[in-house]
Protein backbone atom coordinates (compact mmCIF):
# COMPACT_ATOMS: atom_id res chain seq x y z
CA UNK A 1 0.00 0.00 0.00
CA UNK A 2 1.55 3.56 -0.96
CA UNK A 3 0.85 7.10 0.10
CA UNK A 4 0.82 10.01 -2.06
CA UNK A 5 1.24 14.03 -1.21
CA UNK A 6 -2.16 15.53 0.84
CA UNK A 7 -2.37 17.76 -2.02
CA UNK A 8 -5.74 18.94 -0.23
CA UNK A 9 -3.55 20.66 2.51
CA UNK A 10 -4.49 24.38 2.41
CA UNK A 11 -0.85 25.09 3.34
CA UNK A 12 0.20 23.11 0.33
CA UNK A 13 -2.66 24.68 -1.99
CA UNK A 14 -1.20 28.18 -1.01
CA UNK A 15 2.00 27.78 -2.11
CA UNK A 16 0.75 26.57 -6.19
CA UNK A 17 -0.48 28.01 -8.82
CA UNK A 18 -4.20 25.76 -9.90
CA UNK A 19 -1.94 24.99 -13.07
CA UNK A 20 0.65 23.67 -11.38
CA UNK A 21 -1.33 21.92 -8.92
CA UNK A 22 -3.02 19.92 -11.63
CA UNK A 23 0.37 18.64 -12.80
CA UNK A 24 1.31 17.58 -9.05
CA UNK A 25 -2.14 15.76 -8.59
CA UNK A 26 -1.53 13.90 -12.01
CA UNK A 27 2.03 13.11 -10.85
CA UNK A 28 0.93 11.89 -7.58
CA UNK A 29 -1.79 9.84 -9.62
CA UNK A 30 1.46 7.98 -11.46
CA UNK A 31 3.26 7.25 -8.03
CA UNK A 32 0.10 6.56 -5.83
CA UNK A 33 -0.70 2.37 -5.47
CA UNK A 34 -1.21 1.56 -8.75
CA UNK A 35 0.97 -1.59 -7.78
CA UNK A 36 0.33 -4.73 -6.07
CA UNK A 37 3.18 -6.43 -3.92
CA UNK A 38 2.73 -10.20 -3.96
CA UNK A 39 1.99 -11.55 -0.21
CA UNK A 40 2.06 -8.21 0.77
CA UNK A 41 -1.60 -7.27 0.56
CA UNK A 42 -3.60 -5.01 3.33
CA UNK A 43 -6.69 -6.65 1.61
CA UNK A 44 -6.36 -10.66 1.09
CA UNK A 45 -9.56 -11.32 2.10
CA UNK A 46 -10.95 -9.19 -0.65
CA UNK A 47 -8.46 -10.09 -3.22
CA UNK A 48 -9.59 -13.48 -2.84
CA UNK A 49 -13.42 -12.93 -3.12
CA UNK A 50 -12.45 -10.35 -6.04
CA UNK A 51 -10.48 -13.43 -7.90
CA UNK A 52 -12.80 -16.23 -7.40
CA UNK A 53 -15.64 -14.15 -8.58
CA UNK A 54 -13.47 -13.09 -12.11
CA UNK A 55 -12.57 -16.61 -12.20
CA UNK A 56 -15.69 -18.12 -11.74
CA UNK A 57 -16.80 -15.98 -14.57
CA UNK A 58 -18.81 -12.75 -12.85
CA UNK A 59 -16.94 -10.89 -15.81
CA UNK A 60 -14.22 -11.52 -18.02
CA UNK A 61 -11.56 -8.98 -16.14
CA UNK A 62 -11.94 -6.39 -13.14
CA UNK A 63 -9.82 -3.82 -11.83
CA UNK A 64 -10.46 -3.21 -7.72
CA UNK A 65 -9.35 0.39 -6.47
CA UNK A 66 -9.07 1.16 -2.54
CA UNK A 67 -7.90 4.56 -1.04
CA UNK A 68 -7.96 4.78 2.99
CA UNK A 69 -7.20 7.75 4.17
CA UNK A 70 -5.37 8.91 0.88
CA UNK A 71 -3.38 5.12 1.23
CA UNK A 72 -3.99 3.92 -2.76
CA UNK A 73 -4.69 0.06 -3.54
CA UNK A 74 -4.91 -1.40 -6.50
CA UNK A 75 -5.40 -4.64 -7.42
CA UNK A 76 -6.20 -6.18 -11.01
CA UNK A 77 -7.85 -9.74 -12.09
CA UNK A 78 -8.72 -11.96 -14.97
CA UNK A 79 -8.08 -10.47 -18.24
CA UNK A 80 -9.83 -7.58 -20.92
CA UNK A 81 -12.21 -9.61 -23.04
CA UNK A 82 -13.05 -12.98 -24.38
CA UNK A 83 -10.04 -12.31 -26.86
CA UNK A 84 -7.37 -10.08 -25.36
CA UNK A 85 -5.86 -12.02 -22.22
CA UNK A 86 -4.10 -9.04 -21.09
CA UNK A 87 -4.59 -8.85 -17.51
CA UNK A 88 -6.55 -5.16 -16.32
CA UNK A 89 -4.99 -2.78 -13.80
CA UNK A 90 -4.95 0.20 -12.87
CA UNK A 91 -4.63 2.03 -16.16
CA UNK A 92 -7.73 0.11 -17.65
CA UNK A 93 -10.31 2.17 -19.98
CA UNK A 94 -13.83 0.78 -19.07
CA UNK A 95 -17.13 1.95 -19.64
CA UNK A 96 -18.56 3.35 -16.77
CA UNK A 97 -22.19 3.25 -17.91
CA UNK A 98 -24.37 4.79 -15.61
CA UNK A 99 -21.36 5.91 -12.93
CA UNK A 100 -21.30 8.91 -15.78
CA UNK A 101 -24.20 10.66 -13.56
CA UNK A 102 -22.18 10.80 -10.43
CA UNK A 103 -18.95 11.25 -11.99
CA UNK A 104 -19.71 13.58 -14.90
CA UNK A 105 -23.73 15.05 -14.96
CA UNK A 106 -23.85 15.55 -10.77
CA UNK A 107 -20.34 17.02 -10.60
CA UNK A 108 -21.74 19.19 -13.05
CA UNK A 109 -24.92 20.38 -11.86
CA UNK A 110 -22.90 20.78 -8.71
CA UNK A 111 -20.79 23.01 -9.92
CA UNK A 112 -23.47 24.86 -11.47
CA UNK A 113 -25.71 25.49 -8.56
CA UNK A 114 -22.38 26.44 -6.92
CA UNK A 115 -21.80 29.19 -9.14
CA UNK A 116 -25.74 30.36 -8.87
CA UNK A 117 -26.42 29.56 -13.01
CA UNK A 118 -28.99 26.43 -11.67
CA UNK A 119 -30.85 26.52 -8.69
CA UNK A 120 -31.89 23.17 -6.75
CA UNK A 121 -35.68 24.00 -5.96
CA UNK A 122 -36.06 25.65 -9.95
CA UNK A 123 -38.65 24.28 -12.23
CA UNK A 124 -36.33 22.51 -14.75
CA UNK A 125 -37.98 24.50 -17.35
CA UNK A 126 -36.20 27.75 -16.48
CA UNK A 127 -33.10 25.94 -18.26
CA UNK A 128 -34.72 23.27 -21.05
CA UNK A 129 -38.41 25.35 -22.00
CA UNK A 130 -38.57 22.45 -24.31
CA UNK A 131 -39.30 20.41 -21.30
CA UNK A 132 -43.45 20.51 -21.90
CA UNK A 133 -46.52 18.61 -20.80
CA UNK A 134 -48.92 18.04 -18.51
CA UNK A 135 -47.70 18.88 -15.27
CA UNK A 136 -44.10 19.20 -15.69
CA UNK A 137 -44.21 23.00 -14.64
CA UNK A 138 -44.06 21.48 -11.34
CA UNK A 139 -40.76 19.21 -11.93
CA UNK A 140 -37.99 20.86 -10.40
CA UNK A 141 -34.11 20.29 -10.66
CA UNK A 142 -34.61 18.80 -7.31
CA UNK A 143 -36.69 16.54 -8.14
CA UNK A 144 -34.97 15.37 -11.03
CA UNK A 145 -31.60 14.64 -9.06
CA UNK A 146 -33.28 11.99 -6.84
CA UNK A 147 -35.08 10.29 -9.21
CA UNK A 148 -38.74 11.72 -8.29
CA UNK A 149 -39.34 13.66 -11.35
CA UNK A 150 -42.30 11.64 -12.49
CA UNK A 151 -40.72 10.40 -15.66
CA UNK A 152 -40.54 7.32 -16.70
CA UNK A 153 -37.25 5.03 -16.29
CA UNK A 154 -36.61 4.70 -20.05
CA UNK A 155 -37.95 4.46 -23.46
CA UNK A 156 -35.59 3.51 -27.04
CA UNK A 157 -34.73 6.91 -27.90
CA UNK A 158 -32.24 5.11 -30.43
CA UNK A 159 -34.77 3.67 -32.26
CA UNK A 160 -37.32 5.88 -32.53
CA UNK A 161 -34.94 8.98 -33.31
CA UNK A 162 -31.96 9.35 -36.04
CA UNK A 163 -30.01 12.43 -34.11
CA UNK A 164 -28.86 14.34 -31.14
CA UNK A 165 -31.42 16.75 -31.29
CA UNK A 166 -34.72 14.50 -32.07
CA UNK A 167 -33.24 12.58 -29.10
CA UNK A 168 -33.36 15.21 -26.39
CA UNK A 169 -36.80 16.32 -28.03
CA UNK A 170 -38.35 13.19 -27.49
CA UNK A 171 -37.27 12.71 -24.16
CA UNK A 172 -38.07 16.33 -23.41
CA UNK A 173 -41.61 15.72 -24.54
CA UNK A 174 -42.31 12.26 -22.70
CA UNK A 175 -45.20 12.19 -20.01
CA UNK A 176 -44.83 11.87 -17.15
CA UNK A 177 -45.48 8.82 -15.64
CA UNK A 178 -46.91 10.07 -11.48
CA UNK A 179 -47.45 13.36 -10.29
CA UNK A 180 -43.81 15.30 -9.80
CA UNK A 181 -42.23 14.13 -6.02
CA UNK A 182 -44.53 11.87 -5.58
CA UNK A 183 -42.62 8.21 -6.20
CA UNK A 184 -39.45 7.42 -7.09
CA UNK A 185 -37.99 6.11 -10.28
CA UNK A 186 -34.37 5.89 -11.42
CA UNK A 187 -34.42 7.64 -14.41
CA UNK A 188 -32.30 7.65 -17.68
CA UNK A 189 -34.21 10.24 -19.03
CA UNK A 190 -34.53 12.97 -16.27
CA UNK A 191 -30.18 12.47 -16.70
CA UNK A 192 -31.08 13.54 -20.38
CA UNK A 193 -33.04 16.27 -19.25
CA UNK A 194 -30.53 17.56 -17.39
CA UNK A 195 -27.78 16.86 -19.64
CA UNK A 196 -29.57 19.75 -21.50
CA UNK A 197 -29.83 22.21 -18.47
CA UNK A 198 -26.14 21.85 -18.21
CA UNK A 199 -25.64 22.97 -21.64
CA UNK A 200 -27.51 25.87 -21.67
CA UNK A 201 -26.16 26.69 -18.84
CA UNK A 202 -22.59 26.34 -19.60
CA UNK A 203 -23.23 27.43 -23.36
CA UNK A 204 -21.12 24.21 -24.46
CA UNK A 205 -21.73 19.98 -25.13
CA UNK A 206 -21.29 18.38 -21.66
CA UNK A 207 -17.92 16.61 -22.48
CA UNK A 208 -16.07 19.99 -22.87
CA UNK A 209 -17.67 21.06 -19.62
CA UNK A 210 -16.28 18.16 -17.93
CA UNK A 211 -13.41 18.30 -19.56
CA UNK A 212 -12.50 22.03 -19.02
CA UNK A 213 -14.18 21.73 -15.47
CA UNK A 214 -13.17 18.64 -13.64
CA UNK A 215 -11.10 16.47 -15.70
CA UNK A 216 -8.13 18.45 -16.75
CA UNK A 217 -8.09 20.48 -13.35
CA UNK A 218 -8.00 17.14 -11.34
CA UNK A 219 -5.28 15.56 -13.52
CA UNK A 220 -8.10 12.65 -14.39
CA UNK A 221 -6.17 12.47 -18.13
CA UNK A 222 -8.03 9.14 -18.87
CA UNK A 223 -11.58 10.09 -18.46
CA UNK A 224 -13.49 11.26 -20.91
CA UNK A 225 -16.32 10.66 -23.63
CA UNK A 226 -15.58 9.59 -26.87
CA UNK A 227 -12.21 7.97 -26.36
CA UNK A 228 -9.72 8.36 -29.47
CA UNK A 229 -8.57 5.14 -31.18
CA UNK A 230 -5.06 5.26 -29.64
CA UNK A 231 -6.66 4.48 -26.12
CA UNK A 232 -7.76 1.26 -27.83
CA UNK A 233 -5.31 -1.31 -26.38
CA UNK A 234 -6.23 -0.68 -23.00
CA UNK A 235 -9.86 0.04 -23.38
CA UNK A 236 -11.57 -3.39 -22.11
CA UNK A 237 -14.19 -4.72 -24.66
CA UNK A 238 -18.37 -4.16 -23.47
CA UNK A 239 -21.10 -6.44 -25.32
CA UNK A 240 -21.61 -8.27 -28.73
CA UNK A 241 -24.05 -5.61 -29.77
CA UNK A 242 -26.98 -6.99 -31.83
CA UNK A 243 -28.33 -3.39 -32.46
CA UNK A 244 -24.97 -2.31 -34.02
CA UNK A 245 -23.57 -5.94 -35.03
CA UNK A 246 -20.60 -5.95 -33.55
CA UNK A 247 -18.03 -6.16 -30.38
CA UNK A 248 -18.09 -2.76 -28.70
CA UNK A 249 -14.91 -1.31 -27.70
CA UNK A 250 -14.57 2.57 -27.27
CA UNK A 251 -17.86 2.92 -27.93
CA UNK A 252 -20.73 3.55 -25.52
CA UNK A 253 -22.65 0.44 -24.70
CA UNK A 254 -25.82 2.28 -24.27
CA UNK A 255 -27.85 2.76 -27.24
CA UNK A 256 -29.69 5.50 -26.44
CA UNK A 257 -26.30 7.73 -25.22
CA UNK A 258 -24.80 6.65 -28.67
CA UNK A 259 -27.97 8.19 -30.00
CA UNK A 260 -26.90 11.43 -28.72
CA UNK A 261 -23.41 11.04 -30.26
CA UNK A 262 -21.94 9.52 -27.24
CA UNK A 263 -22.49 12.23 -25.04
CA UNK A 264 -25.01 12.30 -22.32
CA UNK A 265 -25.49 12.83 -18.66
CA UNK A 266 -27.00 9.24 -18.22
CA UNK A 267 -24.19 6.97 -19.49
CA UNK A 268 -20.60 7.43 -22.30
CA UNK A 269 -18.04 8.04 -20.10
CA UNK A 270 -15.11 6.13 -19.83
CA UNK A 271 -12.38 5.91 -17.12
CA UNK A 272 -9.98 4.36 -15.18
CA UNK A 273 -10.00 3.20 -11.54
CA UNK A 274 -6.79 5.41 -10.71
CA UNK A 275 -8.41 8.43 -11.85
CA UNK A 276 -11.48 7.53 -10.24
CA UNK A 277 -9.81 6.73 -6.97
CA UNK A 278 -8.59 10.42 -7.35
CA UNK A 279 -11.82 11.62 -7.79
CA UNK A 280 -13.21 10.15 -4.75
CA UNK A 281 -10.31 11.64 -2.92
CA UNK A 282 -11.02 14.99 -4.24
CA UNK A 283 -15.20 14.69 -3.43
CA UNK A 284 -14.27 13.99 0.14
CA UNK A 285 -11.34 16.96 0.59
CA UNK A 286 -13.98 18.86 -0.78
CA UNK A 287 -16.84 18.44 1.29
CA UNK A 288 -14.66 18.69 4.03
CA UNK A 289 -13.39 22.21 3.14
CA UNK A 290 -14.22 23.30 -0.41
CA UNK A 291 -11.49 22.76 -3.04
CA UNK A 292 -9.94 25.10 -5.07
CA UNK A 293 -9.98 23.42 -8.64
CA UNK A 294 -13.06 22.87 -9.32
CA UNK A 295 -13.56 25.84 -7.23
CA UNK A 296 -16.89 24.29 -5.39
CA UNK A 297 -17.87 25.01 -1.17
CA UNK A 298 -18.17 22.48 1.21
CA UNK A 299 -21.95 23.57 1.81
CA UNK A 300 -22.70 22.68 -1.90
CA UNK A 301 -20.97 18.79 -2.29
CA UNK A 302 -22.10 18.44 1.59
CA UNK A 303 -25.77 18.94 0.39
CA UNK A 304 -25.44 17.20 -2.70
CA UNK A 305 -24.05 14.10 -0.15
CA UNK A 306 -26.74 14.19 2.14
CA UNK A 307 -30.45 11.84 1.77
CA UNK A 308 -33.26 14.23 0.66
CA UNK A 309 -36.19 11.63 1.61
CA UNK A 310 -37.51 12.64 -1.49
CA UNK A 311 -39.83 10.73 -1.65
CA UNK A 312 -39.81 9.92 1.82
CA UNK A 313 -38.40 6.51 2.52
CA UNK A 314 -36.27 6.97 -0.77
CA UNK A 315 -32.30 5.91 0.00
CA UNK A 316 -31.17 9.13 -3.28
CA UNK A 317 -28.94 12.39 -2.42
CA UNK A 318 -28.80 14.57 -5.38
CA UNK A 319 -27.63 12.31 -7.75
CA UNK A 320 -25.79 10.19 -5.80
CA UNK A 321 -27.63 7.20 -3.69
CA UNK A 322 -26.66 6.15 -0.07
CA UNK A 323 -27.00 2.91 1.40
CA UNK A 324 -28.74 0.41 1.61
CA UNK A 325 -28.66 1.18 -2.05
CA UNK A 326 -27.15 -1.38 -4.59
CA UNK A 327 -23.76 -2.50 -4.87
CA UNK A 328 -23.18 -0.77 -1.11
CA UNK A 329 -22.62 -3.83 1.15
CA UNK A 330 -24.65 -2.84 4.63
CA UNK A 331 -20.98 -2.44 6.61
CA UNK A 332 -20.67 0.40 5.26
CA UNK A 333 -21.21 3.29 7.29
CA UNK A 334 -25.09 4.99 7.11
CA UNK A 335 -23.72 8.21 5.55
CA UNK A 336 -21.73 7.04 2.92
CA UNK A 337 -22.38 7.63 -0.97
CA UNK A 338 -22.07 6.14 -4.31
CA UNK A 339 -23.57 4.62 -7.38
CA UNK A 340 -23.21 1.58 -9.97
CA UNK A 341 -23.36 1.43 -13.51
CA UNK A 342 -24.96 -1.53 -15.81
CA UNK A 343 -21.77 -2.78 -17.38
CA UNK A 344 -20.34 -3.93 -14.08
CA UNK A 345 -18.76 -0.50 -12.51
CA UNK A 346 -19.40 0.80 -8.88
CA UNK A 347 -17.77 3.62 -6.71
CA UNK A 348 -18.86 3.91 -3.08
CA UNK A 349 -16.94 6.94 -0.59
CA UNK A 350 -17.11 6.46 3.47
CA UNK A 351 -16.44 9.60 4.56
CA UNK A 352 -16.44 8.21 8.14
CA UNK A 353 -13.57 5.86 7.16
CA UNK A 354 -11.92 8.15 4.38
CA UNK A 355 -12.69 4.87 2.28
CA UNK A 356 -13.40 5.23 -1.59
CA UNK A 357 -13.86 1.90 -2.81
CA UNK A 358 -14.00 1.77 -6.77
CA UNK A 359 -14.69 -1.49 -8.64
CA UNK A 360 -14.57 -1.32 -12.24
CA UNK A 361 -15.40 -4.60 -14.81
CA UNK A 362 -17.14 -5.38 -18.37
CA UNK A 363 -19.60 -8.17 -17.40
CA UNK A 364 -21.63 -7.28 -20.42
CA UNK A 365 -18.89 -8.81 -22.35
CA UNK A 366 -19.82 -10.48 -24.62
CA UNK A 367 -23.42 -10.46 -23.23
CA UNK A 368 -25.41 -8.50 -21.09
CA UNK A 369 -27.45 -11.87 -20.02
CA UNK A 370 -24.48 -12.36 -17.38
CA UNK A 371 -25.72 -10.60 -14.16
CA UNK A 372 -23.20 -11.98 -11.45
CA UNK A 373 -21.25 -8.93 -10.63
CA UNK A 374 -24.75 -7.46 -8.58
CA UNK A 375 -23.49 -9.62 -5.58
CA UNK A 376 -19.92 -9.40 -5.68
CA UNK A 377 -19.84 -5.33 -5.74
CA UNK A 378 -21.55 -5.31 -2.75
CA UNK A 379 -19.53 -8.60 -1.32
CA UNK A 380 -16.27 -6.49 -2.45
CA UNK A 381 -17.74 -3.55 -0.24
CA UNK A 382 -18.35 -5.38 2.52
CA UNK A 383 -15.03 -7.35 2.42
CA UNK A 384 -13.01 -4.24 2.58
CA UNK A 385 -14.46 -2.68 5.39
CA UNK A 386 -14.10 -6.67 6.95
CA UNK A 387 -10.31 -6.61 6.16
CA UNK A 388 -9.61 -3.13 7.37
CA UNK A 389 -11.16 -3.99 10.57
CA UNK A 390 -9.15 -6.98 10.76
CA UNK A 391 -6.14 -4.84 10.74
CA UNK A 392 -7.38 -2.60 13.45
CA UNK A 393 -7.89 0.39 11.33
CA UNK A 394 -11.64 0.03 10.17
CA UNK A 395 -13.48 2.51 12.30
């Protein structure tokens, strides 16, 4: 297990420029535990869950990332797809699927309501007026964050639309499906919705946002949409698609994100578990004390952290779900946050613990029929917090 630099350190921060900053966090990204010393691991009983389940076929390859207390662990297993046996690690591409909200569309709106250009309790119409129907006045951004919008879960935008734009006017045009706060429903679409909020917003497609915004100012320089084609060695493989006839790799699994040109709030990003690890260092420096790239206060991520109970009984924060919710494992501690995505990918943050637990795999490869990594992301969870405790250090 390795340490890096507390690059959060305000006496530290002082003394950098933010562009010089960036270059320190992606150095310490290179030197943090991106290695794995035979015998030596803080985490064997996890490893050895983490291998059975790879070898026992829950996905072709994964890629397990652990910091504690800025400590980085990273352990790889199996191999990329059915026909590359390169083993994953820490420098894997995958396809986060639905992880993109947290990672890339919350972070966003986060930022935004931040900076006063969206505000939380806002009819969503204020930023998308293309947003119509029956009651969706009342639908606010809110709302729309937990999954209480009244929109439906999903519907083939890729099939019945040919572009970007008939896309977002379809799902803008949907019914809705309850009255507005009234039930939840995780929704791909609301993500859609907002996808176009932050654009408006921002005056600019959400990948340069993110890109201009979070990724290049956090050093994360292997997480983005749209990955070029020299990334495509280390990009692990997603399903046999029958829509598009062929092995995905580099290309969004989901059809209706590849409908709008690989770039949506709801799923397309793609990203390592080092840079992720990094991320969930940087979410929980900053709702500890604000951070100053992104420049975002500790009363904005702390209320984007906490439960809403919107609906009441619902497990959501804004964006981000809390336990019991899936993939969590229930030793986790009641205020932690995180999220999964369908192709296999969770990341779950105890701030208690300063734990950020990120487990990335493709067990849509080659078919999305294989559903065994449900249990062993939240078995993984579990067996960290298990083998931290072991070691006297899990409190």
């Amino acid at each position: 297990m390795n340490s890096k630099p507390n690059i959060h350190d305000n006496r530290y921060s002082s003394l950098i420029s933010s562009h010089f900053r960036a270059f320190a966090i992606a150095v310490a990204v290179l030197l943090a535990g991106t290695s794995k010393i035979a015998g030596q691991t803080p985490y064997p009983t996890t490893v050895a869950y983490l291998d059975s389940a790879i070898a026992g076929g829950a996905a072709p390859g994964a890629v397990l990332g652990i910091s504690f207390h800025g400590d980085w662990y990273v352990h790889g297993t199996g191999r990329l797809g059915i026909d590359d046996s390169t083993r994953p690690d820490g420098t894997t591409v995958y396809d986060l699927a639905s992880l993109t909200k947290v990672i890339g569309l919350t972070t966003a709106m986060m930022m935004a309501v931040d900076s006063g250009l969206i505000g939380l309790d806002s009819p969503i119409q204020r930023y998308v007026p293309a947003f119509t129907g029956r009651n969706k006045s009342r639908v606010t951004v809110r709302m729309l964050l937990v999954h209480a919008s009244g929109l439906p879960d999903w519907r083939p935008l890729y099939k019945e639309t040919a572009t970007r734009a008939e896309a977002f006017a379809l799902a803008d045009t949907t019914p809705l499906d309850t009255l507005p706060g009234t039930r939840f429903k995780y929704s791909d679409l609301g993500a859609i919705v907002m996808t176009q909020a932050v654009e408006a917003v921002y005056h600019q497609r959400l990948d340069s946002v993110l890109a201009e915004q979070v990724f290049t100012p956090l050093g994360m320089m292997s997480s983005r949409y749209l990955p070029p084609d020299s990334w495509l060695a280390r990009i692990a493989p997603t399903e046999n698609d029958p829509w598009r006839g062929r092995i995905l790799r580099g290309e969004v699994h989901d059809e209706n994100a590849a409908r709008l040109d690989g770039v949506s709030g709801h799923a397309g990003l793609f990203s390592t578990t080092t840079d992720l690890l990094h991320f969930g260092d940087w979410l929980l420096a900053a709702a500890r004390a604000g951070s100053i790239t992104p420049e975002i206060s500790a009363r904005t991520v702390a209320a984007f952290l906490t439960e809403q109970n919107i609906p009441a009984g619902s497990s959501r924060a804004l964006g981000w779900d809390t336990p019991p919710g899936p993939g969590s494992g229930p030793l986790l501690s009641p205020n932690s946050f995180g999220h999964t995505g369908f192709t296999g990918t969770s990341i779950w943050i105890d701030p208690n613990r300063e734990l950020v637990i990120v487990l990335l795999s493709n067990r849509v490869h080659p078919s999305r029929e294989n559903n065994r990594m449900s249990a062993v992301r939240r078995g993984v969870a579990d067996r960290v917090v298990r083998d931290l405790e072991s070691l006297g250090r899990g409190h």
